[in-house]
N, C-alpha and C. Protein backbone atom coordinates (compact mmCIF):
# COMPACT_ATOMS: atom_id res chain seq x y z
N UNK A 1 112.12 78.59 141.76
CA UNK A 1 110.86 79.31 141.87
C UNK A 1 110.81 80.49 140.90
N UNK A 2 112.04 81.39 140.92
CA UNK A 2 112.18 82.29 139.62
C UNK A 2 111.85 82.13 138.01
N UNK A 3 111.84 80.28 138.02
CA UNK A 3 111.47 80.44 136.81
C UNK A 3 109.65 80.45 136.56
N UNK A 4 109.29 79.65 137.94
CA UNK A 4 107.90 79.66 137.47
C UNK A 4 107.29 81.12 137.44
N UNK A 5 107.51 81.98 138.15
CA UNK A 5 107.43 83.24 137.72
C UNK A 5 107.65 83.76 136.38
N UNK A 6 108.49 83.88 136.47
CA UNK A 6 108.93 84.06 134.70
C UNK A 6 107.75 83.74 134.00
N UNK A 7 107.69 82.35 133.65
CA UNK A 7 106.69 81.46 133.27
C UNK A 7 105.18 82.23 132.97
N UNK A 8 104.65 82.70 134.12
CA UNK A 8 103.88 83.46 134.91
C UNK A 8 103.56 84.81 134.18
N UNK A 9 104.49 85.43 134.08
CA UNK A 9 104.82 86.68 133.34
C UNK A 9 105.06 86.54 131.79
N UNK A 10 105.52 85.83 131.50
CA UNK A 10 105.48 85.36 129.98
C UNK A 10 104.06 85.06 129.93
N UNK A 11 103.56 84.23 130.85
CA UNK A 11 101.72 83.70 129.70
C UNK A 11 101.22 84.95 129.99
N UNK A 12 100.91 85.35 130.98
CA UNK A 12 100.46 86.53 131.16
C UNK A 12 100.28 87.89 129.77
N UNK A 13 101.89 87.86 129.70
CA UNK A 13 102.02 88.80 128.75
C UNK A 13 101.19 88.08 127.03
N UNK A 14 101.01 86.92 127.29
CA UNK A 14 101.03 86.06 125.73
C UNK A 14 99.51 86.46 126.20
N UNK A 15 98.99 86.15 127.12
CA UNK A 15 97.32 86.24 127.17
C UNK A 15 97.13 87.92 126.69
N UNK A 16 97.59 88.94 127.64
CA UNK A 16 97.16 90.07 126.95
C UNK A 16 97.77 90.45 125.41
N UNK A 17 98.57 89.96 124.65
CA UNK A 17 98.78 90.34 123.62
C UNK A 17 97.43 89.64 123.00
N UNK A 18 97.25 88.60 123.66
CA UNK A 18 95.96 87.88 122.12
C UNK A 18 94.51 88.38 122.38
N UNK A 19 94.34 89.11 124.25
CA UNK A 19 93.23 89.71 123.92
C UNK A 19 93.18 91.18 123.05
N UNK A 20 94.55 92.14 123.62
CA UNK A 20 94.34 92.64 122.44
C UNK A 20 94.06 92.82 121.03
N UNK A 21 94.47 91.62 120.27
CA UNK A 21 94.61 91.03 119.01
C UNK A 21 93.15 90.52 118.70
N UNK A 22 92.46 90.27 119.74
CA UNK A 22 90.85 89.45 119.70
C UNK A 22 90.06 90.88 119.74
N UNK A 23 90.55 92.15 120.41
CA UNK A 23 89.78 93.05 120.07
C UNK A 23 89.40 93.80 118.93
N UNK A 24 90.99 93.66 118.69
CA UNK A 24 91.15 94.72 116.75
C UNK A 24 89.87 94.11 116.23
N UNK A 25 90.24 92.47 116.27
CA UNK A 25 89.68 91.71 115.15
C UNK A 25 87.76 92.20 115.50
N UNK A 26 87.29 91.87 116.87
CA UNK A 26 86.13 92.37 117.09
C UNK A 26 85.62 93.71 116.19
N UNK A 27 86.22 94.53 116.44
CA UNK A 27 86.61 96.23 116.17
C UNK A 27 86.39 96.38 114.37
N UNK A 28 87.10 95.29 113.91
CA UNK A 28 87.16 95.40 112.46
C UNK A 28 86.23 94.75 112.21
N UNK A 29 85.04 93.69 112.40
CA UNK A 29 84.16 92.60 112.71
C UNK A 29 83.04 93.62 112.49
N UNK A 30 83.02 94.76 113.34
CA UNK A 30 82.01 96.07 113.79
C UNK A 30 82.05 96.85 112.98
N UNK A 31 82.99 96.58 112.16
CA UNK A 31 83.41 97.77 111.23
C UNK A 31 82.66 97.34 109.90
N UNK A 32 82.85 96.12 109.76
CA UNK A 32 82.52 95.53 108.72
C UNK A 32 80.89 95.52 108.40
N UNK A 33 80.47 94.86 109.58
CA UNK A 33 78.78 94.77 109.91
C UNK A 33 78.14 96.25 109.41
N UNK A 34 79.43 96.86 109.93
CA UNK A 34 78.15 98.78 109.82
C UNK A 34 78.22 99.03 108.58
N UNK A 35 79.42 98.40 107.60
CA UNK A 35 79.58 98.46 106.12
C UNK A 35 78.41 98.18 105.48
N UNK A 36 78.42 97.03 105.63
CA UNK A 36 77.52 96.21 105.38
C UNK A 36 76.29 96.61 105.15
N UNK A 37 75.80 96.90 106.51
CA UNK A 37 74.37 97.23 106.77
C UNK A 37 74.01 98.81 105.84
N UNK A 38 75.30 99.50 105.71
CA UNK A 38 74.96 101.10 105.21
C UNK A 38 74.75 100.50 103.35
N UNK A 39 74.68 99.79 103.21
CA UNK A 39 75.07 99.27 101.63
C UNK A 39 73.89 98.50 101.28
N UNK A 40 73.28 98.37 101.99
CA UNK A 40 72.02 97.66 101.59
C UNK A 40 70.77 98.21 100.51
N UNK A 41 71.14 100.07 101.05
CA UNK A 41 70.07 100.23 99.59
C UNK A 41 70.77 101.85 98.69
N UNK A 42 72.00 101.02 98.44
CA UNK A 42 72.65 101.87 97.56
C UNK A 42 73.56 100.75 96.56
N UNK A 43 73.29 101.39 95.62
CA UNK A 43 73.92 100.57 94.09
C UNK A 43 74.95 100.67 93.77
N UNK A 44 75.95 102.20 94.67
CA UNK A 44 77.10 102.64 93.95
C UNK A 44 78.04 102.78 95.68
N UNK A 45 79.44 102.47 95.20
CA UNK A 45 80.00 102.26 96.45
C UNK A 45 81.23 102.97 96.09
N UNK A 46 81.96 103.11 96.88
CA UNK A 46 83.47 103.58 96.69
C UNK A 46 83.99 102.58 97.90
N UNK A 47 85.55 102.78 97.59
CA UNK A 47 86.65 101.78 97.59
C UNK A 47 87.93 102.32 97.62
N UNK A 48 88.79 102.49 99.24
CA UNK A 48 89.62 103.33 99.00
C UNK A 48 90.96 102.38 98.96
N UNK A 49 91.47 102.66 97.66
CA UNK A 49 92.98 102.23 97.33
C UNK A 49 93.88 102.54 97.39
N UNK A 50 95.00 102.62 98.16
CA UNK A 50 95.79 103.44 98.62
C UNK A 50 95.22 104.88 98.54
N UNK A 51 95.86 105.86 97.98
CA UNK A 51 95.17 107.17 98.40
C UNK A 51 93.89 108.09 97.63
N UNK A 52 93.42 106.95 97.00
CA UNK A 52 92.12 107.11 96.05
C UNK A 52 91.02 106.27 96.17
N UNK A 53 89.98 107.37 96.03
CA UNK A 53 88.82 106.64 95.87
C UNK A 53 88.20 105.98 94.79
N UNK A 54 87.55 104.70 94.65
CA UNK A 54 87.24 104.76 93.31
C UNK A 54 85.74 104.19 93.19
N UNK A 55 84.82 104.33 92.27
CA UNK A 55 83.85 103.88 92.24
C UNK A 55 83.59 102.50 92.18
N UNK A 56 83.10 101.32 92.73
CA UNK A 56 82.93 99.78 92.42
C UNK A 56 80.83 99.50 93.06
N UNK A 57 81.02 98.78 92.12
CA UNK A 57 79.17 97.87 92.38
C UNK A 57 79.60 97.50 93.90
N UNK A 58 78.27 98.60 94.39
CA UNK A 58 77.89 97.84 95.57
C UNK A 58 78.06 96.19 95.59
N UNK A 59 77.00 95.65 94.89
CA UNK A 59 77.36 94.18 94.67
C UNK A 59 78.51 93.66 95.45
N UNK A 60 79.39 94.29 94.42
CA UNK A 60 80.66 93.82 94.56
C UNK A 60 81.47 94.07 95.98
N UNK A 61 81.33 95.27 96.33
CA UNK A 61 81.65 95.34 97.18
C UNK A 61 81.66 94.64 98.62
N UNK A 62 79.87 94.57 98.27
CA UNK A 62 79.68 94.00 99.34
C UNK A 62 79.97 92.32 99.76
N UNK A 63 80.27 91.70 98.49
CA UNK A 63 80.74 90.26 98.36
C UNK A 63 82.17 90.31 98.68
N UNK A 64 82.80 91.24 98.66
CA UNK A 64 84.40 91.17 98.94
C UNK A 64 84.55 91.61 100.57
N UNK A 65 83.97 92.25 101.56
CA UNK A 65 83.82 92.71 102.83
C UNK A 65 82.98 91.12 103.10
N UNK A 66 81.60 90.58 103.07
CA UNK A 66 81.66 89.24 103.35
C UNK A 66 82.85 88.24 103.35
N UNK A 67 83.31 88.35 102.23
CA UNK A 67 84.50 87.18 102.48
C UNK A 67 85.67 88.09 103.59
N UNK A 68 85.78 89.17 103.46
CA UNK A 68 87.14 89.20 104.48
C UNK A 68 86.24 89.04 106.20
N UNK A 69 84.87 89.32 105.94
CA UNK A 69 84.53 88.82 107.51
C UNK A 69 84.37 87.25 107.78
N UNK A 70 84.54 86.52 107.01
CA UNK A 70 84.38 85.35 107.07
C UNK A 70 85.84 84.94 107.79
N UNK A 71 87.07 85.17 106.92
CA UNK A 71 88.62 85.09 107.47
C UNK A 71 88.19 85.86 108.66
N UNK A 72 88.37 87.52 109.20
CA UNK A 72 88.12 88.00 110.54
C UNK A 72 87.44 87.00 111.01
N UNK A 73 86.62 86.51 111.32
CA UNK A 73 85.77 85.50 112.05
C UNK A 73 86.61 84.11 112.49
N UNK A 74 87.06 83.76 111.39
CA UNK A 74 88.04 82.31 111.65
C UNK A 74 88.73 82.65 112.06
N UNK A 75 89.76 83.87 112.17
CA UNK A 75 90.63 84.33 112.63
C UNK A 75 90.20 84.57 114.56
N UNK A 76 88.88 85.07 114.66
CA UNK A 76 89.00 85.58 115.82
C UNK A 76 88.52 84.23 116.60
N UNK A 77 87.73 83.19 116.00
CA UNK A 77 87.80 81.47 117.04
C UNK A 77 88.93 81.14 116.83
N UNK A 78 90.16 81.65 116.42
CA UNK A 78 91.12 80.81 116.66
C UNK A 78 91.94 81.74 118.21
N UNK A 79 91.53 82.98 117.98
CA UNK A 79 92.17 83.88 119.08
C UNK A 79 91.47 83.20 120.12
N UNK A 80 89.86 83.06 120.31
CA UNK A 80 89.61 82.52 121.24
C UNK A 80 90.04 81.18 121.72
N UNK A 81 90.05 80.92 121.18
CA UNK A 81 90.55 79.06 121.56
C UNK A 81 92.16 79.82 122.20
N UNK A 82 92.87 80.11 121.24
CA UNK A 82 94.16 80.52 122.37
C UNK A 82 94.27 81.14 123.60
N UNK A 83 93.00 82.35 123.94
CA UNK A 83 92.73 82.77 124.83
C UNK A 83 92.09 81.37 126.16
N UNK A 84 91.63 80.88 125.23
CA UNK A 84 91.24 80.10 126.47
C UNK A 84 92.55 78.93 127.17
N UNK A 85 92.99 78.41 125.89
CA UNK A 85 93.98 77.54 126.54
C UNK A 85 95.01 78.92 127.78
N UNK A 86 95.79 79.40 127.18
CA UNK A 86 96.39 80.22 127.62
C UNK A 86 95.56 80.66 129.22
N UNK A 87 94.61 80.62 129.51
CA UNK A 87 94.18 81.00 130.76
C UNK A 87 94.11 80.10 131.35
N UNK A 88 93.50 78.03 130.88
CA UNK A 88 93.90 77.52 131.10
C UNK A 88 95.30 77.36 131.66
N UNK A 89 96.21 77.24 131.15
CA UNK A 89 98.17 76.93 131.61
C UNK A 89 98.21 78.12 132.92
N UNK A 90 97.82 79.05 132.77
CA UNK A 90 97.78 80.52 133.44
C UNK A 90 97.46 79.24 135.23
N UNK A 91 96.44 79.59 135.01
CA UNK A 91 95.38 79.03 136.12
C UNK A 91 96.67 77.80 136.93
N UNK A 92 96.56 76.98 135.98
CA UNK A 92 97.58 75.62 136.22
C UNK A 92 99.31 75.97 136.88
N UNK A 93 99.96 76.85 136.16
CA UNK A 93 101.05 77.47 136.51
C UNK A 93 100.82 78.02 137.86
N UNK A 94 99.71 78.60 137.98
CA UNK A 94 99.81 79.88 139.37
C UNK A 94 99.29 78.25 140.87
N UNK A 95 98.73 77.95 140.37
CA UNK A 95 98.72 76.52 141.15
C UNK A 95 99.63 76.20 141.76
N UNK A 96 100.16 75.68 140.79
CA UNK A 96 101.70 74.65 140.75
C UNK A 96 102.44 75.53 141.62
N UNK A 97 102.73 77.15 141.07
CA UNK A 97 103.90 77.89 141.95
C UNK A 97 102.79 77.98 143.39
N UNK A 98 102.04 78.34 143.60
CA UNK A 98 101.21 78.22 145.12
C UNK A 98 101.51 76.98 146.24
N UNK A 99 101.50 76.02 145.00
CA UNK A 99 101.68 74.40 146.08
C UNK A 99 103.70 74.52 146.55
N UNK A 100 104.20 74.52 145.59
CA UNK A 100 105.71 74.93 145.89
C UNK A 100 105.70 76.06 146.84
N UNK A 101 105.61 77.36 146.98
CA UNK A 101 105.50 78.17 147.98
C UNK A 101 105.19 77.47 149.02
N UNK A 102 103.97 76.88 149.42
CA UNK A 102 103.29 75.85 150.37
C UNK A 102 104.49 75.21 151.14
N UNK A 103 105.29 74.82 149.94
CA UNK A 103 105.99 73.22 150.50
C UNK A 103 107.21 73.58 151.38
N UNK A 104 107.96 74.64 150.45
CA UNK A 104 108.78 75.22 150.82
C UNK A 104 108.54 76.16 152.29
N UNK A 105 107.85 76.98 152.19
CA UNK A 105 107.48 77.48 153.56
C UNK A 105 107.03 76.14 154.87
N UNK A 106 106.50 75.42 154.31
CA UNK A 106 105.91 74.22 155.04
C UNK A 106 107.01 73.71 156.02
């Protein structure tokens, strides 16, 4: 029975690491959008590179923040899909140890 616990505590812990991980990505998702949207009627952008700023075409800019929200995005249906299986097994595990408790006490 100790191990299905375990078990238990391991997905557990695997589920909250990936919602955390599904939030950043949200967070940076939000981050991106407000980029985005502030850039719409300005021509000149800055771009911070390690500890400098530098001037780059809006344009440009704004085509290089699209593509990294495109990856964030694929990135975060794939968190979801793990989130879901993972609650799936969750659900299934806490079952399984419930019916054993059952049997055993039974």
């Amino acid at each position: 029975m100790s191990s299905a616990i375990n078990q238990l505590q391991l997905l557990q812990q695997n589920l909250q690491n990936t919602q955390i991980q599904k939030q950043q990505l949200q967070n940076q998702l939000l981050e991106i959008d407000s980029a985005l949207q502030s850039m719409h009627n300005t021509e000149k952008a800055y771009k911070i590179l390690g500890h400098i700023m530098v001037s780059i075409p809006a344009e440009k800019l704004s085509q290089e923040l699209q593509e990294k929200k495109e990856v964030f995005s694929l990135r975060l249906k794939n968190f979801i899909t793990q989130e879901e299986k993972l609650k799936k097994n969750l659900e299934e595990l806490q079952k399984e140890a419930v019916k054993e408790l059952g049997t055993k006490n039974g």
